[in-house]
C-alpha atoms as a PDB file:
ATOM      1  CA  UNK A   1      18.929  -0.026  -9.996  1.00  0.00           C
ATOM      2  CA  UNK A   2      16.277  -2.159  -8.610  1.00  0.00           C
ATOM      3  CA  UNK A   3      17.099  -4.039  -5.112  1.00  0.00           C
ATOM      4  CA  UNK A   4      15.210  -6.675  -4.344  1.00  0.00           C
ATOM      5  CA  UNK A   5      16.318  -8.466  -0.926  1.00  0.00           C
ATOM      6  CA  UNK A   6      14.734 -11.715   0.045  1.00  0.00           C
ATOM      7  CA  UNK A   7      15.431 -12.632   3.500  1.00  0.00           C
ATOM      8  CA  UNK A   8      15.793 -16.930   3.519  1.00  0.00           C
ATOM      9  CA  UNK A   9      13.304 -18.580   5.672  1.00  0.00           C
ATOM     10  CA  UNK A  10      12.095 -22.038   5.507  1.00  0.00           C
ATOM     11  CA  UNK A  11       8.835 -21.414   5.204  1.00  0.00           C
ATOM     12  CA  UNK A  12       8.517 -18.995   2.801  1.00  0.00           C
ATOM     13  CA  UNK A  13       5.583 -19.219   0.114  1.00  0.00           C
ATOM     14  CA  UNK A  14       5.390 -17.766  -3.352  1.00  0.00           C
ATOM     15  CA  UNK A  15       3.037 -15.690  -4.953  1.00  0.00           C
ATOM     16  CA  UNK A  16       1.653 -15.853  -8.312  1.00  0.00           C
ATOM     17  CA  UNK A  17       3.239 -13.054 -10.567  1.00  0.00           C
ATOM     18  CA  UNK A  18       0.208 -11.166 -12.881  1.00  0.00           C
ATOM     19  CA  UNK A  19      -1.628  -7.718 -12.426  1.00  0.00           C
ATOM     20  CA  UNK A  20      -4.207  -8.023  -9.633  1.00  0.00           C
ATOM     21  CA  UNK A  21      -7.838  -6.371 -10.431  1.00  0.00           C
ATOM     22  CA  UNK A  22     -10.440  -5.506  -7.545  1.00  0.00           C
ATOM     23  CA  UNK A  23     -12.770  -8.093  -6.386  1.00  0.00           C
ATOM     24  CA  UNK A  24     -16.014  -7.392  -4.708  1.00  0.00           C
ATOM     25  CA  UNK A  25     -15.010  -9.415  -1.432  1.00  0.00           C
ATOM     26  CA  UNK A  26     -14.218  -9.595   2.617  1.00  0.00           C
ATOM     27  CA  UNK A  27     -10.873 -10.490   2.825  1.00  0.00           C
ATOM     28  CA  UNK A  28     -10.768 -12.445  -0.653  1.00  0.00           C
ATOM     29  CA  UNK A  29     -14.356 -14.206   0.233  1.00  0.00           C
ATOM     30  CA  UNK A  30     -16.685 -13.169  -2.418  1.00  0.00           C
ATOM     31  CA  UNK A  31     -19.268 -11.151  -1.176  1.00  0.00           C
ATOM     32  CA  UNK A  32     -22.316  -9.524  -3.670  1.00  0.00           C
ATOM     33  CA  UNK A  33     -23.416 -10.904  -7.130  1.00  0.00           C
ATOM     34  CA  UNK A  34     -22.317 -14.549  -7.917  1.00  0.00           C
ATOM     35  CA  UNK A  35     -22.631 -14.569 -11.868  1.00  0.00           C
ATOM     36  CA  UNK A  36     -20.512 -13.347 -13.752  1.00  0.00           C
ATOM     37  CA  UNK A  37     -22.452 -10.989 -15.531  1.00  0.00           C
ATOM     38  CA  UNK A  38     -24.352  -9.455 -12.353  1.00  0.00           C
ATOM     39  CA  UNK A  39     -20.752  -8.945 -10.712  1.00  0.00           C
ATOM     40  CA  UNK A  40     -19.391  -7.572 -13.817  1.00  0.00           C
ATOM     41  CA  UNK A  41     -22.121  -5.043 -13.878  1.00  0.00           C
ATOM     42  CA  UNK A  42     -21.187  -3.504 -10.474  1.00  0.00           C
ATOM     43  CA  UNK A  43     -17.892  -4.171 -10.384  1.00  0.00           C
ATOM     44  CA  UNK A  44     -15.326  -1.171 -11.652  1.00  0.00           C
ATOM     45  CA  UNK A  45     -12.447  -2.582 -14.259  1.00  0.00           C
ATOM     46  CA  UNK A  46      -9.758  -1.556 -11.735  1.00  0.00           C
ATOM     47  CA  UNK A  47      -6.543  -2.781 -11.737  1.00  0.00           C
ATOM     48  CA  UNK A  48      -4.952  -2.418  -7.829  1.00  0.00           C
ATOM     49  CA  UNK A  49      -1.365  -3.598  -8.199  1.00  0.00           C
ATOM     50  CA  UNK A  50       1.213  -6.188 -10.456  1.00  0.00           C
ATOM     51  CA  UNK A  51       3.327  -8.468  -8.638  1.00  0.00           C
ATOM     52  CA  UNK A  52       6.606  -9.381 -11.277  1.00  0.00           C
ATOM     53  CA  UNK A  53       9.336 -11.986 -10.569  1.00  0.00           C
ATOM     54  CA  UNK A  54      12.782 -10.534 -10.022  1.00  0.00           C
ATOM     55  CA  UNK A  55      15.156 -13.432  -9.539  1.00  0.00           C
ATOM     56  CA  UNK A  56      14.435 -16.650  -8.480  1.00  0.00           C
ATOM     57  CA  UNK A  57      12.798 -16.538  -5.308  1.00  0.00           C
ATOM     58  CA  UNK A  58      12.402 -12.412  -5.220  1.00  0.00           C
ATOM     59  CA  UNK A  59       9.042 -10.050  -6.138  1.00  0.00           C
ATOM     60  CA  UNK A  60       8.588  -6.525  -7.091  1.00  0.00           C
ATOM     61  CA  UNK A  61       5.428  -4.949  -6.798  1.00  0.00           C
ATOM     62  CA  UNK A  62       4.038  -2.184  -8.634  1.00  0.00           C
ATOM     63  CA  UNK A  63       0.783   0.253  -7.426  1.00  0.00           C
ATOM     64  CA  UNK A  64      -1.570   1.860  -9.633  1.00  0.00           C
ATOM     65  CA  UNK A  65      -0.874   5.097  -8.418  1.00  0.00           C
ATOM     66  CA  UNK A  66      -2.856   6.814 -11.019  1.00  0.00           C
ATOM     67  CA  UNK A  67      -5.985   5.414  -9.035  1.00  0.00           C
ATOM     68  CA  UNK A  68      -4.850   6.984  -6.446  1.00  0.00           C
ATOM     69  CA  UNK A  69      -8.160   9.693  -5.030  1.00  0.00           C
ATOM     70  CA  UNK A  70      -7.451  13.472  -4.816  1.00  0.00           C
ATOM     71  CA  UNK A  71      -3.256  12.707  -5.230  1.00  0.00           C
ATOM     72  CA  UNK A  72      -1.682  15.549  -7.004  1.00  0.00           C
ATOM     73  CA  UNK A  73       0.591  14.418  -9.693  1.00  0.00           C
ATOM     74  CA  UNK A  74       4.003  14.909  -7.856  1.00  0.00           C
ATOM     75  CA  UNK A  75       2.355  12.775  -5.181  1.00  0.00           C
ATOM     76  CA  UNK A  76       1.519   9.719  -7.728  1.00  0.00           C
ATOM     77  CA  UNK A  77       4.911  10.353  -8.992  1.00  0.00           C
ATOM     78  CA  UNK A  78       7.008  10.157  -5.691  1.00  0.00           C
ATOM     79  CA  UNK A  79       5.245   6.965  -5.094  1.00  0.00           C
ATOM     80  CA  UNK A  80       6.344   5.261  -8.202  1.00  0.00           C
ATOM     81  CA  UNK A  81       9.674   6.285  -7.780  1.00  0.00           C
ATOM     82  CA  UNK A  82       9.755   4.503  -4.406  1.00  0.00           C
ATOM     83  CA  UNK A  83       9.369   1.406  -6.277  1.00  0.00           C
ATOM     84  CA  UNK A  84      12.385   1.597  -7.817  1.00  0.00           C
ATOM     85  CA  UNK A  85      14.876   0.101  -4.772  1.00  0.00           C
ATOM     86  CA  UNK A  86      12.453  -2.112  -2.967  1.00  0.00           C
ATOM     87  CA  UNK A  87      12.831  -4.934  -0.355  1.00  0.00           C
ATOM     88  CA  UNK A  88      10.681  -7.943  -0.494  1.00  0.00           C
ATOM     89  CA  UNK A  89      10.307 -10.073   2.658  1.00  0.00           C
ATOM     90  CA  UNK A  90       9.522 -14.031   1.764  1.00  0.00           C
ATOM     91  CA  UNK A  91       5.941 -14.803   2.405  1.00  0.00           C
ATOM     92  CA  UNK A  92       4.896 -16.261   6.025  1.00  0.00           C
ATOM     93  CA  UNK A  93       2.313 -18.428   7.172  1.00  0.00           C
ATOM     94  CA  UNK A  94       0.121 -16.646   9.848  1.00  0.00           C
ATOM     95  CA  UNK A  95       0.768 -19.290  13.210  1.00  0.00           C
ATOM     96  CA  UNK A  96      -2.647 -20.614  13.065  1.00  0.00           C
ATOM     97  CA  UNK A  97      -1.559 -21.329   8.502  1.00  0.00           C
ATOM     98  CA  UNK A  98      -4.875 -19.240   7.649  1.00  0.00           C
ATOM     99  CA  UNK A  99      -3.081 -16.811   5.753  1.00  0.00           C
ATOM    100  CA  UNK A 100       0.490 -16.142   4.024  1.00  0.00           C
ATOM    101  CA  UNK A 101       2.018 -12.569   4.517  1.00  0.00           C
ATOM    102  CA  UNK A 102       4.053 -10.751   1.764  1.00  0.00           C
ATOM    103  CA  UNK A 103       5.841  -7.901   2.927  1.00  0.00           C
ATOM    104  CA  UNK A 104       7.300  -5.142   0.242  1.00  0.00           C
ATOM    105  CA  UNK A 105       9.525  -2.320   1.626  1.00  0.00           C
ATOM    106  CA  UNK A 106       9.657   0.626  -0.421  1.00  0.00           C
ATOM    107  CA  UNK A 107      11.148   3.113   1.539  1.00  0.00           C
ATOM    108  CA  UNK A 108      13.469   3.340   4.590  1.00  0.00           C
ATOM    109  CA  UNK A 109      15.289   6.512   4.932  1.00  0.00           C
ATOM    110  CA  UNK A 110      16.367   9.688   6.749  1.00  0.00           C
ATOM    111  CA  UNK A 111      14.805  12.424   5.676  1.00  0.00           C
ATOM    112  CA  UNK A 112      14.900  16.024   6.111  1.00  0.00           C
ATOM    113  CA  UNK A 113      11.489  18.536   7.132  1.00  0.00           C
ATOM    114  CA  UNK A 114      11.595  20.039   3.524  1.00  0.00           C
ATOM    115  CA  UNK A 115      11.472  16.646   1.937  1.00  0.00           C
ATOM    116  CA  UNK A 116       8.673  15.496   3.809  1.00  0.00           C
ATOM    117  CA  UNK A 117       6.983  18.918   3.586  1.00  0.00           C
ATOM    118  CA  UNK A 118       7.326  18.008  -0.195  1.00  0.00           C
ATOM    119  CA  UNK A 119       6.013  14.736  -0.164  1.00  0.00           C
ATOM    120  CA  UNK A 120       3.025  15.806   2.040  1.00  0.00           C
ATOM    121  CA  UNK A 121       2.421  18.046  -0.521  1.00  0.00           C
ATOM    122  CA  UNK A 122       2.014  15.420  -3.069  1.00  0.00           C
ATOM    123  CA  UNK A 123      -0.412  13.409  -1.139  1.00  0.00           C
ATOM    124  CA  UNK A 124      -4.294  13.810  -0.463  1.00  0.00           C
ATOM    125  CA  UNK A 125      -5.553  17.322  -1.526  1.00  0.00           C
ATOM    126  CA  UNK A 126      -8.247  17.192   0.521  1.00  0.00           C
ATOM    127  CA  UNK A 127      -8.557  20.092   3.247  1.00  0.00           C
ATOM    128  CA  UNK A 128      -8.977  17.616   6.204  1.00  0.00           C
ATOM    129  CA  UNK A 129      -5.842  16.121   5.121  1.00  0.00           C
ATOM    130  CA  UNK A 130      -3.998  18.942   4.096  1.00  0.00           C
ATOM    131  CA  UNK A 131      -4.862  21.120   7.516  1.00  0.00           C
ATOM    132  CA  UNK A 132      -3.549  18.055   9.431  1.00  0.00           C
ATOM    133  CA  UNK A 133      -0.205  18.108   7.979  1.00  0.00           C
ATOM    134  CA  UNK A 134      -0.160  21.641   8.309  1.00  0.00           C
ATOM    135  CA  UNK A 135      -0.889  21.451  11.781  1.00  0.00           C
ATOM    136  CA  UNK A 136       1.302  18.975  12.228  1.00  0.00           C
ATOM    137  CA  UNK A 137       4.331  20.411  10.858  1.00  0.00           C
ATOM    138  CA  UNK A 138       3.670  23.697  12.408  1.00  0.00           C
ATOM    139  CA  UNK A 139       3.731  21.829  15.794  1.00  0.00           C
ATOM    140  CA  UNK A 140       7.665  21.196  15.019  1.00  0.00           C
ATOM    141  CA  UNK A 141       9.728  23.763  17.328  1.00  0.00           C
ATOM    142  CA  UNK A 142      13.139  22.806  14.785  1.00  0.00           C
ATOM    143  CA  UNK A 143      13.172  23.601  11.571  1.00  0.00           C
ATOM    144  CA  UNK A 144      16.081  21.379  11.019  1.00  0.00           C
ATOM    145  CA  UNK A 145      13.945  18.115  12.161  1.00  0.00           C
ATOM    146  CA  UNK A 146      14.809  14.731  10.410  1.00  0.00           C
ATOM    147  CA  UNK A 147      12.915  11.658  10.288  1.00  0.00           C
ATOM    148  CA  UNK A 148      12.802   8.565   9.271  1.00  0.00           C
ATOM    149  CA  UNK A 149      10.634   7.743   6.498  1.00  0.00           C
ATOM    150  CA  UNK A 150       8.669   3.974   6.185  1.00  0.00           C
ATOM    151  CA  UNK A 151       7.121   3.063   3.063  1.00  0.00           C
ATOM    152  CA  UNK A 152       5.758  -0.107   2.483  1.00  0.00           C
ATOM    153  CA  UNK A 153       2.692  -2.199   1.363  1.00  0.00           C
ATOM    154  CA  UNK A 154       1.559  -5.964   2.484  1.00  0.00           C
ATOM    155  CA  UNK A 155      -0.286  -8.547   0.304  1.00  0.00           C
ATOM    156  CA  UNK A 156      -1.676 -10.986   2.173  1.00  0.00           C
ATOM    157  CA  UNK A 157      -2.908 -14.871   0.602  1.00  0.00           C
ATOM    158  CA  UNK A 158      -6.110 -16.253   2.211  1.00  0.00           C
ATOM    159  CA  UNK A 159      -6.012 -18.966   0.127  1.00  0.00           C
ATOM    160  CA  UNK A 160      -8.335 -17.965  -2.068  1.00  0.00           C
ATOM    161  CA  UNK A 161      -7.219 -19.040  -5.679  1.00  0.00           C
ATOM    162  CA  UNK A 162      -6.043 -16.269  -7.912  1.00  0.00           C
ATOM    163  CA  UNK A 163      -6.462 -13.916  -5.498  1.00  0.00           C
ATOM    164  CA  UNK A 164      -4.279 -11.503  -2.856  1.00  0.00           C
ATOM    165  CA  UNK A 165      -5.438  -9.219  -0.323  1.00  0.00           C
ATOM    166  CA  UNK A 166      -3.794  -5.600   0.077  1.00  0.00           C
ATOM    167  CA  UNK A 167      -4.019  -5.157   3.302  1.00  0.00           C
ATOM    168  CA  UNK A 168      -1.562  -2.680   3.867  1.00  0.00           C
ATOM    169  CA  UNK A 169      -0.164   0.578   1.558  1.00  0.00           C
ATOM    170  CA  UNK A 170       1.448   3.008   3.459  1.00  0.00           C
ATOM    171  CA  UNK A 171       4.048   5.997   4.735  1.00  0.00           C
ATOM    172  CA  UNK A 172       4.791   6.791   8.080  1.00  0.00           C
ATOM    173  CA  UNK A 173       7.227   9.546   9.125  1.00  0.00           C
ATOM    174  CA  UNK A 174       9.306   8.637  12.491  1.00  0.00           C
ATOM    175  CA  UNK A 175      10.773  12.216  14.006  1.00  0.00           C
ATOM    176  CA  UNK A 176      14.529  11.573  14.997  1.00  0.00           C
ATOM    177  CA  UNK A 177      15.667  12.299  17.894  1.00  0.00           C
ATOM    178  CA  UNK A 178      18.889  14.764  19.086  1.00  0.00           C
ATOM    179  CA  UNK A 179      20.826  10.749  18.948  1.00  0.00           C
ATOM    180  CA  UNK A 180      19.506  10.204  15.840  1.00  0.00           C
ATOM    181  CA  UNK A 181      16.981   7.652  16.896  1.00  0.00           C
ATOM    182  CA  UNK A 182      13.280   7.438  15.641  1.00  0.00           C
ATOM    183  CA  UNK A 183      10.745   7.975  18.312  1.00  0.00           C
ATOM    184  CA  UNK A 184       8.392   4.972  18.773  1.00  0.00           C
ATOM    185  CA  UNK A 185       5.527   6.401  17.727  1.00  0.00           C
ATOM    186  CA  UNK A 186       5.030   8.262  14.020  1.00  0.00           C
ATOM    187  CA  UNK A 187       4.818  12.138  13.703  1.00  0.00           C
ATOM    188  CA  UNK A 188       2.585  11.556  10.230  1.00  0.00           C
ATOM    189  CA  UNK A 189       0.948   8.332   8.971  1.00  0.00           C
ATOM    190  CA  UNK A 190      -0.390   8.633   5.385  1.00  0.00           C
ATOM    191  CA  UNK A 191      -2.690   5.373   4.506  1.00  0.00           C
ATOM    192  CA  UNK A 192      -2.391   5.139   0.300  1.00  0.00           C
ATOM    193  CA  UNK A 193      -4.738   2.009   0.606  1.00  0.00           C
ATOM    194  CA  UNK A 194      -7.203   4.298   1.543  1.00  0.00           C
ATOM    195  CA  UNK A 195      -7.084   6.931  -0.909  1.00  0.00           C
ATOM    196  CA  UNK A 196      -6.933   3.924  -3.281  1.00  0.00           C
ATOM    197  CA  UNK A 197      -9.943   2.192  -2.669  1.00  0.00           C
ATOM    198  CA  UNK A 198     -12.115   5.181  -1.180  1.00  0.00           C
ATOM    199  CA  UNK A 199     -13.855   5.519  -4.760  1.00  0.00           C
ATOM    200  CA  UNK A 200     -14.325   2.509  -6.125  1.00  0.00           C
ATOM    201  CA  UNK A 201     -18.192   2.519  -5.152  1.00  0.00           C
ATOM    202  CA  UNK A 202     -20.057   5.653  -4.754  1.00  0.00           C
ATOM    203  CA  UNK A 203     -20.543   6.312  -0.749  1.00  0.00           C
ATOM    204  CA  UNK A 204     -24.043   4.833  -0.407  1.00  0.00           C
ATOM    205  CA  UNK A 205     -23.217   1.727  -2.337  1.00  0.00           C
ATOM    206  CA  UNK A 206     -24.087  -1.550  -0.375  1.00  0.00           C
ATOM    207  CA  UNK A 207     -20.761  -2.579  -1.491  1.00  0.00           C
ATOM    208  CA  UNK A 208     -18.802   0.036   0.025  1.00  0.00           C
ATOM    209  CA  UNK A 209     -17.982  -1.620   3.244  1.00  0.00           C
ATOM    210  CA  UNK A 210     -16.036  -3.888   1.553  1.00  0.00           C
ATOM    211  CA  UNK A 211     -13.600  -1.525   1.128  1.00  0.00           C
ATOM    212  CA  UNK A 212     -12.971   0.159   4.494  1.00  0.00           C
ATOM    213  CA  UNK A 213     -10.236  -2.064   5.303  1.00  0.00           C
ATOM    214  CA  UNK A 214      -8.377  -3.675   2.754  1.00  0.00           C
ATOM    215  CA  UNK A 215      -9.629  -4.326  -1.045  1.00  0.00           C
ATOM    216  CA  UNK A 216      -8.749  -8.102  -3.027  1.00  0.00           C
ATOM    217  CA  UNK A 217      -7.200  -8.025  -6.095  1.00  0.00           C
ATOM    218  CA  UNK A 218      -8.651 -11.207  -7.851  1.00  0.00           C
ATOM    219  CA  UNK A 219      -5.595 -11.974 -10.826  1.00  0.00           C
ATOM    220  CA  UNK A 220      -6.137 -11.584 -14.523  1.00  0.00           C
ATOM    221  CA  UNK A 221      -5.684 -14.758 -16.113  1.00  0.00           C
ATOM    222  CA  UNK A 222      -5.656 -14.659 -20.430  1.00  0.00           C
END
């Protein structure tokens, strides 16, 4: 059953519900090709993530996980599944009102080693990536570990009409300690944003740096 849990601030903003394709930008400010046609020529018809309305003042967001680079299939699928009991945190203005913040928990949970050996598994196939979980987990002297495991993504709203700003997508993996307590810092971090957005121009494209932190989804409007 889907949970969606909005915590009531006074200042919380709303965001404009549709299915949110790249845009060639920094931080939602168009960068590149200003027609239409030149943009559209260089521009991949990529769909990033759809924000739906559940309840009156709640979101849901959804994550095109099939775009996700190099993911096995179990990998895209875990990820999906997390969006089925999500929290959504009311958007915030930034304190200097330059941006709004939208914050979407997916996952918080205890986990134990062989369920985050399993969801490692999922993620990047790359060998860089795979040898550093590896080494990671072979770094563990317990085989009975737990940890706590953080999913979430953040849209943020420059203001920019039509448009939202993914600026976070991503699972970190907290290793408990004998009281049960996560340890401050986290044993794995796993950034989905960037496997996302890591091919959507080839390497050498002058519009690749765009990407390295954070892609726009500009919304599709009928």
């Amino acid at each position: 059953m889907l949970l969606c849990l909005l915590w009531f601030i006074p200042s919380a903003h709303a965001i404009k519900a549709g299915q949110y394709y790249y845009f060639i930008s920094q931080q939602c400010v168009p960068k590149g090709p200003q027609t239409p046609k030149e943009r559209g020529a260089v521009t991949p018809d990529l769909w990033l993530f759809e924000v739906s309305p559940a309840g009156l003042s709640d979101y849901f967001v959804h994550m095109n996980t099939d775009a996700l680079s190099n993911y096995a299939e179990a990998g895209k699928a875990y990820l999906s599944d997390l969006e089925e009991e999500q929290a959504y945190t009311a958007g915030q203005s930034s304190d200097d009102n330059k941006k709004i913040q939208h914050d979407f928990m997916l996952q918080r949970e205890a986990i134990t080693l062989d369920a985050l050996v399993d969801a490692l598994s999922g993620f990047s196939q790359h060998q860089k990536e795979k040898g550093y979980y590896y080494r990671k987990i072979l770094s563990l002297d317990k085989s009975d570990a737990m940890f706590k495991a953080v999913t979430k993504v953040q849209l943020i709203d420059f203001g920019v009409t039509e448009k939202l700003f993914l600026a976070d997508y991503s699972s970190h993996y907290y290793l408990l300690d004998e009281k049960g307590k996560p340890l401050a810092t986290p044993f794995i971090s796993v950034d989905h944003k960037e496997a996302l957005s890591q091919d959507i121009h080839p390497y050498k494209s002058p519009f690749n740096q765009y990407t390295r932190n954070g892609v726009c989804g500009e919304r599709w409007v009928p």
